[in-house]
C-alpha atoms as a PDB file:
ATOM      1  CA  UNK A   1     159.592  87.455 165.426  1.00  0.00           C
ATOM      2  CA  UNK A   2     156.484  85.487 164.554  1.00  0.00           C
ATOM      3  CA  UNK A   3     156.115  85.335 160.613  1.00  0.00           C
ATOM      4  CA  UNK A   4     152.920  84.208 159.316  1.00  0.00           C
ATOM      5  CA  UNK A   5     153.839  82.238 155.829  1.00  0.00           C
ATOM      6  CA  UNK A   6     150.442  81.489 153.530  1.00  0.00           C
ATOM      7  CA  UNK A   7     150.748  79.110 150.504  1.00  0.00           C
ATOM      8  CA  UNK A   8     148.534  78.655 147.446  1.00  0.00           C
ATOM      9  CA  UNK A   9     147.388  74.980 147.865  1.00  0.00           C
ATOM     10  CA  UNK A  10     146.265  74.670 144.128  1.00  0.00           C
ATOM     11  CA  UNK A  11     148.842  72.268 142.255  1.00  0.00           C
ATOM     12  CA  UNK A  12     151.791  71.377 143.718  1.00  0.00           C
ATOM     13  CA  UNK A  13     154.007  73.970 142.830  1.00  0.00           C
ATOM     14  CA  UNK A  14     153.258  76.728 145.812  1.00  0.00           C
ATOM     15  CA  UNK A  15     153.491  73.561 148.237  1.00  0.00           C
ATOM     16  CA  UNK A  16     156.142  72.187 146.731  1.00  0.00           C
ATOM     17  CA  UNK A  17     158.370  75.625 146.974  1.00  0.00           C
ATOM     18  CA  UNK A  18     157.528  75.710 150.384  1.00  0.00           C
ATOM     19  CA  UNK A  19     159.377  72.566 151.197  1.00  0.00           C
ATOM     20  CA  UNK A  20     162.455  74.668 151.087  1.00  0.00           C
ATOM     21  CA  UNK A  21     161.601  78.062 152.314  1.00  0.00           C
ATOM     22  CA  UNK A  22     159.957  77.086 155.577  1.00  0.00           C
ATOM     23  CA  UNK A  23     163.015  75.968 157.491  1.00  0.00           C
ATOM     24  CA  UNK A  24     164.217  78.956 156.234  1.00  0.00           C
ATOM     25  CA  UNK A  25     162.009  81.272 157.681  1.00  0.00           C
ATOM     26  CA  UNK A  26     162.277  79.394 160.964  1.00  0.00           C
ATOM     27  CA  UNK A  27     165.584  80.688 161.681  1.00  0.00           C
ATOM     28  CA  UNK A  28     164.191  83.844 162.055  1.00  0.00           C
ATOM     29  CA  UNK A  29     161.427  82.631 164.431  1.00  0.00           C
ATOM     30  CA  UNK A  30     157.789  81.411 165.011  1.00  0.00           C
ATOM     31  CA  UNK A  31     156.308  80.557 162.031  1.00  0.00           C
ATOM     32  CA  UNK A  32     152.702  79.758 161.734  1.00  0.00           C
ATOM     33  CA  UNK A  33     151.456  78.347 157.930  1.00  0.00           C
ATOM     34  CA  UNK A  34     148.651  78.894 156.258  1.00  0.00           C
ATOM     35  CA  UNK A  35     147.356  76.821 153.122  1.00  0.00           C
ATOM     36  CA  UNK A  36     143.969  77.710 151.008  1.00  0.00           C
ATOM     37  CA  UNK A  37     143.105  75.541 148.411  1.00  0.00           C
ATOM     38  CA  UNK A  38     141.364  72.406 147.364  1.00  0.00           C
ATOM     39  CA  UNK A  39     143.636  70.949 144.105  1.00  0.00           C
ATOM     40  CA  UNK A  40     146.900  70.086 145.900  1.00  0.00           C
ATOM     41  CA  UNK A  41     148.146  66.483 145.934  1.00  0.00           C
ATOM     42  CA  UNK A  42     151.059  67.444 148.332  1.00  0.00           C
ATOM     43  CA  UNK A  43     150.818  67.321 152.372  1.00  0.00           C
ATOM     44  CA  UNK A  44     153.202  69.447 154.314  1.00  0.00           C
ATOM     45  CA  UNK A  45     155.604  67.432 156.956  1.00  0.00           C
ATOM     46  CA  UNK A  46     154.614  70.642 158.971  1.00  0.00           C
ATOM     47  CA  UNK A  47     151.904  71.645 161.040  1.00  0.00           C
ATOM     48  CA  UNK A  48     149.857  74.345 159.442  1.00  0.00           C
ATOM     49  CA  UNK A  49     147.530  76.410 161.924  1.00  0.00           C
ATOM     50  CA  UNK A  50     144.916  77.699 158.918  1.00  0.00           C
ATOM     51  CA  UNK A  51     143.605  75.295 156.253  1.00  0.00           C
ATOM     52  CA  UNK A  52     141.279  76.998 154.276  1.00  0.00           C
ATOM     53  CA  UNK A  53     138.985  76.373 151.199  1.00  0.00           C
ATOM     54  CA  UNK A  54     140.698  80.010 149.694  1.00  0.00           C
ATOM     55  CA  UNK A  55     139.671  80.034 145.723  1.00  0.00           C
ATOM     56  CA  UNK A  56     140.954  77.401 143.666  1.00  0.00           C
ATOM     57  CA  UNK A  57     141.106  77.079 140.260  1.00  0.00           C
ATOM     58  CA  UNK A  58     139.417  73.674 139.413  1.00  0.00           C
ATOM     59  CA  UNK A  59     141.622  71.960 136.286  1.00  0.00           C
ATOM     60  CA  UNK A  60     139.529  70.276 133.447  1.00  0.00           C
ATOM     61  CA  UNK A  61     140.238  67.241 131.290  1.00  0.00           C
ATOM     62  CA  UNK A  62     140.726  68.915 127.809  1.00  0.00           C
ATOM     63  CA  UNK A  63     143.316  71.091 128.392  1.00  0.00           C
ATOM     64  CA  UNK A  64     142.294  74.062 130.207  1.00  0.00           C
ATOM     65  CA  UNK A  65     140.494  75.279 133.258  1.00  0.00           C
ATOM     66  CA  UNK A  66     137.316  74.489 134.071  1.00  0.00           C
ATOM     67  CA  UNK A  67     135.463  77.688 134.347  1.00  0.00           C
ATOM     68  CA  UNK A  68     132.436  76.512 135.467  1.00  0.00           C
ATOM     69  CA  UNK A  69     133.364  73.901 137.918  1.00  0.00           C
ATOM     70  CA  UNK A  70     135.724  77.176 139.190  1.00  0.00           C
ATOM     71  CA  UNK A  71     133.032  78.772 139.628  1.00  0.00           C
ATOM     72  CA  UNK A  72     130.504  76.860 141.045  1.00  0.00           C
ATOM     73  CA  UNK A  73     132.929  75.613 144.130  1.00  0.00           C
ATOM     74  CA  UNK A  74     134.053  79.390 144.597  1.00  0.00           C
ATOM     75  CA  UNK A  75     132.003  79.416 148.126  1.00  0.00           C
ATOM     76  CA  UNK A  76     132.144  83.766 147.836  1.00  0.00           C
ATOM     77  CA  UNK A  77     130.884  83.503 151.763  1.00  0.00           C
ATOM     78  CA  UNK A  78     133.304  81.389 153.230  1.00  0.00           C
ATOM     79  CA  UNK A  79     136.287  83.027 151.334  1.00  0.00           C
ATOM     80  CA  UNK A  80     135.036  86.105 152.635  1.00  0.00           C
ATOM     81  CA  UNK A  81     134.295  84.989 156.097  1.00  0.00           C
ATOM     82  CA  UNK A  82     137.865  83.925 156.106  1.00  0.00           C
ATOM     83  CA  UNK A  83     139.656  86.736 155.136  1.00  0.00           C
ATOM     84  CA  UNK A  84     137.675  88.838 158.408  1.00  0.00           C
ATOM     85  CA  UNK A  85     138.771  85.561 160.616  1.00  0.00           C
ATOM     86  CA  UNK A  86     142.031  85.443 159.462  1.00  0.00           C
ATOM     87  CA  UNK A  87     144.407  87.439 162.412  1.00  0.00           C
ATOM     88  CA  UNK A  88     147.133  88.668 159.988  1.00  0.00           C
ATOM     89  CA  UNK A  89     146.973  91.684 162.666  1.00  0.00           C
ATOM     90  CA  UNK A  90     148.849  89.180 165.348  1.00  0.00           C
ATOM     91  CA  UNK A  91     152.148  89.013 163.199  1.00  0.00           C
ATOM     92  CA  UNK A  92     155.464  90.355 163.104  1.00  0.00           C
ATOM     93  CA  UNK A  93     155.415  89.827 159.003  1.00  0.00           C
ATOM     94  CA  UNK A  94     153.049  88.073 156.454  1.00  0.00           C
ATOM     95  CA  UNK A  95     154.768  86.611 153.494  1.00  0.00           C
ATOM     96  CA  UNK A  96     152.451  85.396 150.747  1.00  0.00           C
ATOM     97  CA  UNK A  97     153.168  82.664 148.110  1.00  0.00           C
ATOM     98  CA  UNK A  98     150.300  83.656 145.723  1.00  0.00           C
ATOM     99  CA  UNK A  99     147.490  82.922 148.602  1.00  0.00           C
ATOM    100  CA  UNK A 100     144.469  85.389 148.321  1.00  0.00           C
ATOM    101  CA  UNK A 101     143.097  84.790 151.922  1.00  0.00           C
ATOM    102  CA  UNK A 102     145.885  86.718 153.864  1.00  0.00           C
ATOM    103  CA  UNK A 103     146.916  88.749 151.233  1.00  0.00           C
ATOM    104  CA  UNK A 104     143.112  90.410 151.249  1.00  0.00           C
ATOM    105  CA  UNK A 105     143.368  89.835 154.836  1.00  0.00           C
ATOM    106  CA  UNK A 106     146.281  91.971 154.974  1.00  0.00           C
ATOM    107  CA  UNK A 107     145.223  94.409 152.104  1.00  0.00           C
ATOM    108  CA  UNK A 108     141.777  95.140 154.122  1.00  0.00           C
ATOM    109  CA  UNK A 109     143.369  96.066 157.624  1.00  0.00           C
ATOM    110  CA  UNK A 110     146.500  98.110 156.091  1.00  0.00           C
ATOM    111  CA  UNK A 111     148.993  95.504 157.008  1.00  0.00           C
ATOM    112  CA  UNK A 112     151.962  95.036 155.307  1.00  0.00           C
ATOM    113  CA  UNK A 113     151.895  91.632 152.812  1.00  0.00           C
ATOM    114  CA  UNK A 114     155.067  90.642 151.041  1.00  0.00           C
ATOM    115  CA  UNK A 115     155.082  88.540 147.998  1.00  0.00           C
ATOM    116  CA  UNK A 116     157.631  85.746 147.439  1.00  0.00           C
ATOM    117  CA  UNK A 117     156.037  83.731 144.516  1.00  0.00           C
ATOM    118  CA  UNK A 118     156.287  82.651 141.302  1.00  0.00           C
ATOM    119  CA  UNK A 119     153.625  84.796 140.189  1.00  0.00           C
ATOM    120  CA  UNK A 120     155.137  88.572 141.693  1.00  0.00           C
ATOM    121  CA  UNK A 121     157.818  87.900 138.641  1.00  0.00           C
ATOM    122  CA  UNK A 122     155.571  86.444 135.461  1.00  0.00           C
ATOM    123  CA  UNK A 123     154.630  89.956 134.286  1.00  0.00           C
ATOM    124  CA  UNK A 124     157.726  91.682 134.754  1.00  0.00           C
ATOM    125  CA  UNK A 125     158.826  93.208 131.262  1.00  0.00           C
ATOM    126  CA  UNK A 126     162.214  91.744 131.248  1.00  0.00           C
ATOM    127  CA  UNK A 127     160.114  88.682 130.099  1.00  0.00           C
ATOM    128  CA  UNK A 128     158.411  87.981 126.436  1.00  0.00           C
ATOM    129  CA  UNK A 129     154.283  88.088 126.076  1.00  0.00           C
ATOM    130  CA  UNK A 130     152.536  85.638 124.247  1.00  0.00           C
ATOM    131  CA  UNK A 131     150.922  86.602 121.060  1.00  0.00           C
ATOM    132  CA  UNK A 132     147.485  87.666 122.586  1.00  0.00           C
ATOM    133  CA  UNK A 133     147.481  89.447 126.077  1.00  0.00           C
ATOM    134  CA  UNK A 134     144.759  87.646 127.979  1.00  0.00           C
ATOM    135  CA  UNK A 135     143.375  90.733 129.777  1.00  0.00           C
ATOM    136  CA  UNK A 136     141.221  89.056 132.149  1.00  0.00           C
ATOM    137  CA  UNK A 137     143.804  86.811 133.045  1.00  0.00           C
ATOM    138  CA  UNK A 138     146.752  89.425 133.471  1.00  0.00           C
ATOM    139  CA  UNK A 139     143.770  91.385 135.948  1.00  0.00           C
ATOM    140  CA  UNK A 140     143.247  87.813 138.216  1.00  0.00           C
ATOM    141  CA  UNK A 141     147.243  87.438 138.094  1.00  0.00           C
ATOM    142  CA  UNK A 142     147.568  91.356 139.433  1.00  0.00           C
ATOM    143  CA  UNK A 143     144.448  91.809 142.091  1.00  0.00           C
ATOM    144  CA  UNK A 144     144.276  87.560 143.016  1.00  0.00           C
ATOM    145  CA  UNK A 145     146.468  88.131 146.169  1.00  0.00           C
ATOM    146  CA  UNK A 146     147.464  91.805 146.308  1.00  0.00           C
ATOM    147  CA  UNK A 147     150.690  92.530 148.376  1.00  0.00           C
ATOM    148  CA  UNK A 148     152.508  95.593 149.235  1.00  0.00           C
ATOM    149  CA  UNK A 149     156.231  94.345 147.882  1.00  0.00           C
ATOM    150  CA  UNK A 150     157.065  91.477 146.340  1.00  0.00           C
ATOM    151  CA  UNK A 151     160.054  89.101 145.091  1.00  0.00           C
ATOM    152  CA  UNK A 152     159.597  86.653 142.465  1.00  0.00           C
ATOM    153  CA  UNK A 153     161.400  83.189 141.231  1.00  0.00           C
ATOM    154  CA  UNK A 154     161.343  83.201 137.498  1.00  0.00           C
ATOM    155  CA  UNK A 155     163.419  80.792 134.901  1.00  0.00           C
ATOM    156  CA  UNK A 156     165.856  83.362 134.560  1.00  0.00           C
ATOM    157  CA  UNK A 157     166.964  85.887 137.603  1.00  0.00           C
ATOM    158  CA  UNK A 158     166.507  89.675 136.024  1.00  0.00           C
ATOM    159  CA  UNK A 159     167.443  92.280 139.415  1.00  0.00           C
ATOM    160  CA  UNK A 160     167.591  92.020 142.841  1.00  0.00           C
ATOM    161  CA  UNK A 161     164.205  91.238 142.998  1.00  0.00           C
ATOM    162  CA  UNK A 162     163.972  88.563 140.433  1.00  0.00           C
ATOM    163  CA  UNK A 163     165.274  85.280 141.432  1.00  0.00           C
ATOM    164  CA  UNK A 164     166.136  81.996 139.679  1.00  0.00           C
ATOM    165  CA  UNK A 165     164.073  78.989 140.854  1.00  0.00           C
ATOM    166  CA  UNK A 166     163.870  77.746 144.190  1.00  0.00           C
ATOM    167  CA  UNK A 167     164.800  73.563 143.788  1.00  0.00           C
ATOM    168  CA  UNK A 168     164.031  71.721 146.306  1.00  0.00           C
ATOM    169  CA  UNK A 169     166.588  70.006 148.550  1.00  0.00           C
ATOM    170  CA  UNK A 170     164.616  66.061 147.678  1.00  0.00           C
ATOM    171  CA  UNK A 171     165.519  67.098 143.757  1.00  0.00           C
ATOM    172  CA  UNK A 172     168.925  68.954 144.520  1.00  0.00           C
ATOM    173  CA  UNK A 173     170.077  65.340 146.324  1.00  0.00           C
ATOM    174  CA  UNK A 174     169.055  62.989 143.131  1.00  0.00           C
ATOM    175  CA  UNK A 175     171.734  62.016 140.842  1.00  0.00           C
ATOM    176  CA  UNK A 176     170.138  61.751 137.284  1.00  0.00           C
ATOM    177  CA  UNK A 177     169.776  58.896 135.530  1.00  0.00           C
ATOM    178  CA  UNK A 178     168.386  58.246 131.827  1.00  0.00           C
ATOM    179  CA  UNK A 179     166.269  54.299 131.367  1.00  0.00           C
ATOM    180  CA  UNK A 180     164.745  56.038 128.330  1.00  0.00           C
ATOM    181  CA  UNK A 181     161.025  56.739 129.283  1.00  0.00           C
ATOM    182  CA  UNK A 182     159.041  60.024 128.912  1.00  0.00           C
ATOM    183  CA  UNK A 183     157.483  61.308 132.355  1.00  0.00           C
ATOM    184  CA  UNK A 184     154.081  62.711 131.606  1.00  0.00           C
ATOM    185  CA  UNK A 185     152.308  65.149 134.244  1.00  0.00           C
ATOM    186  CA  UNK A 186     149.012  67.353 132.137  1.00  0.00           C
ATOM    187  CA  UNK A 187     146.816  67.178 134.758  1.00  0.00           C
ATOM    188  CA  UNK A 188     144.328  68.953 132.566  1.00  0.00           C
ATOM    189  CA  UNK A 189     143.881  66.513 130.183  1.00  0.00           C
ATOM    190  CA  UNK A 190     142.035  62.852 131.422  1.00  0.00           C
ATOM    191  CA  UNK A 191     143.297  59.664 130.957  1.00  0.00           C
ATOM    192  CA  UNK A 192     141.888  58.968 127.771  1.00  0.00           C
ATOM    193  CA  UNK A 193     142.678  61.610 125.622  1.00  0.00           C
ATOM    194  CA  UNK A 194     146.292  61.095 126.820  1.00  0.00           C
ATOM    195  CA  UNK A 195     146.191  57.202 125.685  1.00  0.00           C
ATOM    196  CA  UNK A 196     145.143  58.475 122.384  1.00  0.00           C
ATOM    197  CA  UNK A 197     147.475  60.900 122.057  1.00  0.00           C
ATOM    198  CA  UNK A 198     150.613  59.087 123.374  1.00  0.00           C
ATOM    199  CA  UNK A 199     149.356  55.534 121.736  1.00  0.00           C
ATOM    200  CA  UNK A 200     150.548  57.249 118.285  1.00  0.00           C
ATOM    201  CA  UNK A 201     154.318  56.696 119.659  1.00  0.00           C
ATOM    202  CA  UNK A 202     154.161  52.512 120.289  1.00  0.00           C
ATOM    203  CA  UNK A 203     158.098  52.470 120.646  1.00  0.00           C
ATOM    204  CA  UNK A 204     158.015  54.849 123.373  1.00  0.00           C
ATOM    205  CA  UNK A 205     157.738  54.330 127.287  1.00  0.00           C
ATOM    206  CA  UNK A 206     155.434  57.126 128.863  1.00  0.00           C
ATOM    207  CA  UNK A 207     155.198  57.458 132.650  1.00  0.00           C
ATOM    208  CA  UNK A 208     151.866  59.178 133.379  1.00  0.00           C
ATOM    209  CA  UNK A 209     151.390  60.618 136.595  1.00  0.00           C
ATOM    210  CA  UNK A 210     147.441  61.618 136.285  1.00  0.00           C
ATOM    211  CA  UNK A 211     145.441  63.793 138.818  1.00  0.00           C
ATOM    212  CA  UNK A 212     142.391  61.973 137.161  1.00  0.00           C
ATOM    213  CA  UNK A 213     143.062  58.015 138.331  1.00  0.00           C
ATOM    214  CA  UNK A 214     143.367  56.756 142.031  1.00  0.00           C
ATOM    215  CA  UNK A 215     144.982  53.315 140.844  1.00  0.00           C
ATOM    216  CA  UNK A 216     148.003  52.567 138.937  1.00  0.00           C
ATOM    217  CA  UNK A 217     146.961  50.765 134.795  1.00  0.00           C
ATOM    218  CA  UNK A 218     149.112  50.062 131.850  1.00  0.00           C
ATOM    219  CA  UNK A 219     148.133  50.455 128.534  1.00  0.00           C
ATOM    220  CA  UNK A 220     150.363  48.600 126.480  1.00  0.00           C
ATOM    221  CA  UNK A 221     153.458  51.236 126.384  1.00  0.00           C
ATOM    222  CA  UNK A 222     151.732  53.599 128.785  1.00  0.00           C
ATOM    223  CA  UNK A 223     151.718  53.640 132.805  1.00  0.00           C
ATOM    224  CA  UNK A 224     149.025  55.394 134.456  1.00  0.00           C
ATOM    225  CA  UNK A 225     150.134  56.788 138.114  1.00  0.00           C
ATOM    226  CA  UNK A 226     148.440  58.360 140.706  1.00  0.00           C
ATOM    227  CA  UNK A 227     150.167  61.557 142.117  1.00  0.00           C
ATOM    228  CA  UNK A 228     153.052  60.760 143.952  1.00  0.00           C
ATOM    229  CA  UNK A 229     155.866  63.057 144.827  1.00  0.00           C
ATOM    230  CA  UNK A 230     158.476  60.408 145.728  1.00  0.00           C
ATOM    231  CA  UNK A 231     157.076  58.273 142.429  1.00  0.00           C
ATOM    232  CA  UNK A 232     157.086  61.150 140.237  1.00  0.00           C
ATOM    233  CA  UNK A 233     159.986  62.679 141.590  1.00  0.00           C
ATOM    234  CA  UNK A 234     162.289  59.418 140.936  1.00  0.00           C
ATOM    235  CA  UNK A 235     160.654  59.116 137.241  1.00  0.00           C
ATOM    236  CA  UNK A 236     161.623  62.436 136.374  1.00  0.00           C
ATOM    237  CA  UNK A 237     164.818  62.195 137.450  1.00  0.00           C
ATOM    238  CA  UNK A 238     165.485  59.011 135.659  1.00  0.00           C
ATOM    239  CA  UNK A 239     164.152  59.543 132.376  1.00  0.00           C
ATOM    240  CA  UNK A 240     164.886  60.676 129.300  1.00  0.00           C
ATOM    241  CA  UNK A 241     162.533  63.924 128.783  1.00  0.00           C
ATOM    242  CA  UNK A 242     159.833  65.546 130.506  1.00  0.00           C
ATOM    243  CA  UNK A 243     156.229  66.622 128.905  1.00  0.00           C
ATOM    244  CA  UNK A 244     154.161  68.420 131.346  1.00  0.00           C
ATOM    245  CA  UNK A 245     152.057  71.734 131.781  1.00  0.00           C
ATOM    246  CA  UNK A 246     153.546  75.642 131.147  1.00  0.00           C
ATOM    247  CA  UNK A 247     153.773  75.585 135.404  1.00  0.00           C
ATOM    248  CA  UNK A 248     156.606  76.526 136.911  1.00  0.00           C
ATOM    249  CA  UNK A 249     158.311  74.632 139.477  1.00  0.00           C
ATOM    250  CA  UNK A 250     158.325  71.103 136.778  1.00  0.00           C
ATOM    251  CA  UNK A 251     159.468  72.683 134.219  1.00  0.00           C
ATOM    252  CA  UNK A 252     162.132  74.054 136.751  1.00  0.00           C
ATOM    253  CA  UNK A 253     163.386  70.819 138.134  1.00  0.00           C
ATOM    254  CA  UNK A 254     163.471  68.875 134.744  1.00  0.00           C
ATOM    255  CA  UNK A 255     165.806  72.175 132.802  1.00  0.00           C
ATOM    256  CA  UNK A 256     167.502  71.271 136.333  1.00  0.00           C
ATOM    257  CA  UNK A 257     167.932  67.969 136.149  1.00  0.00           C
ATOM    258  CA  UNK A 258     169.447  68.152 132.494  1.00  0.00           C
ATOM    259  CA  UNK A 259     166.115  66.753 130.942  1.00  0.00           C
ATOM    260  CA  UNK A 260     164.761  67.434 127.279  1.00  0.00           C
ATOM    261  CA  UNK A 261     161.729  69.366 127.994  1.00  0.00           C
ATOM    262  CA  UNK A 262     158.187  69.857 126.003  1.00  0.00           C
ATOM    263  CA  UNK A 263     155.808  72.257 127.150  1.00  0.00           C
ATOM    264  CA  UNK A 264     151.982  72.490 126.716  1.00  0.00           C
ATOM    265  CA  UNK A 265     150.637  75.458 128.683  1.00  0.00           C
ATOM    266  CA  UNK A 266     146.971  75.223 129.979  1.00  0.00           C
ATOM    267  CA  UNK A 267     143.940  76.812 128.221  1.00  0.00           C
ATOM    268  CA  UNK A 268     142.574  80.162 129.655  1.00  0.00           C
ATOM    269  CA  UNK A 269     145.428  79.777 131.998  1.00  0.00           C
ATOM    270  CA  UNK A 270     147.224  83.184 131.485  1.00  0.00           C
ATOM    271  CA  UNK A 271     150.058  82.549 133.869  1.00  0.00           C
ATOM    272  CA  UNK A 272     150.916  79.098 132.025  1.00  0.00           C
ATOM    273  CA  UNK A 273     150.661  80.893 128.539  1.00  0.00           C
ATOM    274  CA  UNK A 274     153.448  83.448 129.809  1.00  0.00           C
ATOM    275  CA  UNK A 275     155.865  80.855 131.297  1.00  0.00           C
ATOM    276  CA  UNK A 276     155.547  78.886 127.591  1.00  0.00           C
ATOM    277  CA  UNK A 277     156.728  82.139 126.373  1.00  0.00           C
ATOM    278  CA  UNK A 278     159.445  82.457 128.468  1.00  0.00           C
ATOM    279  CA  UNK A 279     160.810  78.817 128.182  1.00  0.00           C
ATOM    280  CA  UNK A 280     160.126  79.243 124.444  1.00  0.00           C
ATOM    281  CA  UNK A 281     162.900  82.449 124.287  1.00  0.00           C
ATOM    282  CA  UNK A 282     165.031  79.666 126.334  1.00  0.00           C
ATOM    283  CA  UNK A 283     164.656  77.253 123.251  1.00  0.00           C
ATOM    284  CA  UNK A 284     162.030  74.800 124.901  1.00  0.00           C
ATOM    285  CA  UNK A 285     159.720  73.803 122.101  1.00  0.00           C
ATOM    286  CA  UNK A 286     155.600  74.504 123.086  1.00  0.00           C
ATOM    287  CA  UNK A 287     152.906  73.147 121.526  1.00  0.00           C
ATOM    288  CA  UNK A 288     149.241  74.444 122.085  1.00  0.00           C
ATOM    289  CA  UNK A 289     147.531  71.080 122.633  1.00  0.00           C
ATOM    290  CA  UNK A 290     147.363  67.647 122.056  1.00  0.00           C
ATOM    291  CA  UNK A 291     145.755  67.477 119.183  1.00  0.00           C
ATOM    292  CA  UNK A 292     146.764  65.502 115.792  1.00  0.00           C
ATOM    293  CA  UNK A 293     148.630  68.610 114.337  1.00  0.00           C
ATOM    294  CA  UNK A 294     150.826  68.804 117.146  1.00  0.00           C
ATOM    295  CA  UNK A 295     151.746  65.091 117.084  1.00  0.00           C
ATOM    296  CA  UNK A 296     154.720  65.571 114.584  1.00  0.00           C
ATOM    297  CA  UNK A 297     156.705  67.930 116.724  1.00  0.00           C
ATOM    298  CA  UNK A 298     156.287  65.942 119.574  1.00  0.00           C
ATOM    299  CA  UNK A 299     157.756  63.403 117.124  1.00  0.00           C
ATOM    300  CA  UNK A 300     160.714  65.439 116.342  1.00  0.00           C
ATOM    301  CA  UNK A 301     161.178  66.324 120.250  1.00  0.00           C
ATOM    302  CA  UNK A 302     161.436  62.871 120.857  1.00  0.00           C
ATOM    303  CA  UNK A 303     164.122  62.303 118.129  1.00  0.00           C
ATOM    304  CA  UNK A 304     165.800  65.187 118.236  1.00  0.00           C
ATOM    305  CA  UNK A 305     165.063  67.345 121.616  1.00  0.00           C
ATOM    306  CA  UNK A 306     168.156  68.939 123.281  1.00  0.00           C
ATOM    307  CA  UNK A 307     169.069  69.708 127.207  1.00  0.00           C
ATOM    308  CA  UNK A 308     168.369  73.412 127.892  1.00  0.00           C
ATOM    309  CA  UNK A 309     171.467  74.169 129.764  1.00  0.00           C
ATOM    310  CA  UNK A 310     170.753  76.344 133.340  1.00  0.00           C
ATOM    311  CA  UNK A 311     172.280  77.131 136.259  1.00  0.00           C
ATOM    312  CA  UNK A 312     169.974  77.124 139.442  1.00  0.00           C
ATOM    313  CA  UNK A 313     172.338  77.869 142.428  1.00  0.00           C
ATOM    314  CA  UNK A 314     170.789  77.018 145.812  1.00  0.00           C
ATOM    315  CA  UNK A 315     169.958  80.734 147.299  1.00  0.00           C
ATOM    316  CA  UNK A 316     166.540  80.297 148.854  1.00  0.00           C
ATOM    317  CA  UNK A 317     168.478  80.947 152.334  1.00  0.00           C
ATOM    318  CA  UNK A 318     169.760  84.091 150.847  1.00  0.00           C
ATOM    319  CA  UNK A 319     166.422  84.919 149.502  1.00  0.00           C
ATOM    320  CA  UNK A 320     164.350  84.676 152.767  1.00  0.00           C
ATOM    321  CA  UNK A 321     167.266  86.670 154.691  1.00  0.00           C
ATOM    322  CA  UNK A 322     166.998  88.994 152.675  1.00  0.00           C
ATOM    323  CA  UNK A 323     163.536  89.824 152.506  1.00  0.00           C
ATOM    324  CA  UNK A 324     163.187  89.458 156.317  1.00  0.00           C
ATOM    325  CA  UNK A 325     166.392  92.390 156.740  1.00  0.00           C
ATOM    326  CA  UNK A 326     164.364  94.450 154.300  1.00  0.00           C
ATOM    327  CA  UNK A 327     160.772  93.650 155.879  1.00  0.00           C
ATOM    328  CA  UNK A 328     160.880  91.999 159.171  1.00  0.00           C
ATOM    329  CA  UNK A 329     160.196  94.289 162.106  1.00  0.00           C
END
């Protein structure tokens, strides 16, 4: 069977899944990869036959997305050249990990496009909105990368099509460790505004991992990393408590690891805003921003946060064969 497997490369998450569900999909033959996407810090130990430029979102430095600079590096012609040049017609099966270039591919030529993503489960109604419905951003999440079926990973599993999260095998290995510090990944916020912010708590050690810096600083009680799986990885795993983004696969792997968690989802980031809702109903405390108002519940997370109990069994084997019995030709 020759599967063709395409992978949102903006973040890490998408890649990071993918990790794990490649060698599974090579049991059941040729798999070619493709990637679209220009905010990814994470390289694939596998060949992929497509990189494209796809349509990223491009993250800002105060929070949010940055609209404009999303915009502006859209490149409507070469997304669109690349969804005619893409040959989704030459495969058996075309699973899609929230990757719009294939799944329009697909969606133009009447070919079959199954979902496996975080995304195919956000919406489902099993799960709790936030406050205001983002309607633009519940549209993008819906027509972004269309498919014909689809299987999600969500924090909690809900049917047979509903799945708890895939971890991957380099986290499932780690034996967790506490040396007290707080690992830090908001890649939407710069450098700056997250000294300020974290400079308020001198007696604690923060481990920054920044998508804004390309060299290692410290700043009195505050690290400054580059992205680095391995680094990151290995902080998260040995530190007290986790404060990152509403994504999904960090917050995944801290509840995992048994870390206190704190969650502030991205601005005009609808997705993120419905995850923070859904780790919220777990008991996860989320915050809005950083901003001064905030700083005493980060305060009292710090004292007094508690482990989110899960269980994350390793399926993703059981996943993919199952999707391929249902789908595969």
């Amino acid at each position: 069977m020759k599967i063709l497997y395409a992978i949102q490369g903006t973040g890490n998450g998408h890649l990071s899944r993918a990790l794990d569900v490649i060698p599974c999909l090579q049991k059941h033959g040729e798999v070619d990869l493709v990637v679209s996407g220009i905010q990814g810090d994470l390289k694939l130990p596998y060949a992929v036959k497509y990189e494209l430029r796809g349509m990223s979102f491009i993250f800002g430095k105060k929070g949010g997305v940055d609209l404009w600079k999303t915009l502006r590096r859209a490149h409507l012609r070469k997304f669109i050249k690349s969804i005619k040049q893409l040959p989704v017609e030459d495969y058996d099966l075309v699973i899609n990990d929230f990757e719009p270039v294939s799944a329009w591919a697909c969606y133009l030529k009447d070919i079959k496009c199954i979902g496996l993503s975080h995304q195919a489960a956000v919406l489902n109604q099993a799960f709790p909105l936030p406050e205001h419905t983002d309607f633009t951003g519940k549209l993008i999440l819906k027509q972004y990368a269309p498919v014909t079926d689809k299987y999600g990973f969500h924090f909690k599993a809900v049917d047979n099509k509903i799945f708890t999260p895939v971890i991957r095998s380099q986290v499932r290995s780690l034996q967790p460790t506490d040396n007290g510090h707080i690992t830090v990944y908001l890649p939407a916020y710069d450098d700056k505004r997250l000294i300020k912010s974290l400079s308020v708590f001198p007696d604690v050690k923060w481990e920054v991992f920044s998508k804004h810096n390309k060299k290692r600083s410290v700043h009195k009680n505050i690290t400054i990393n580059p992205i680095n799986n391995e680094l990151f990885t290995a902080s998260m795993a040995s530190g007290s408590g986790v404060l990152c983004g509403g994504g999904f696969e960090t917050p995944a792997e801290a509840l995992f690891l048994g870390k206190k968690l704190l969650v502030i989802p991205m601005k005009s980031q609808y997705e993120q805003q419905l995850n923070a809702e859904a780790l919220r109903s777990m008991g996860v405390p989320v915050i809005k921003s950083l901003k001064e108002k905030y700083l005493p519940i980060i305060k009292e997370w710090l004292d007094n946060g508690k482990v989110i109990p899960v269980d994350y069994p390793d399926i993703t084997q059981q996943v993919v064969d199952m999707v391929i019995e249902r789908h595969g030709k």
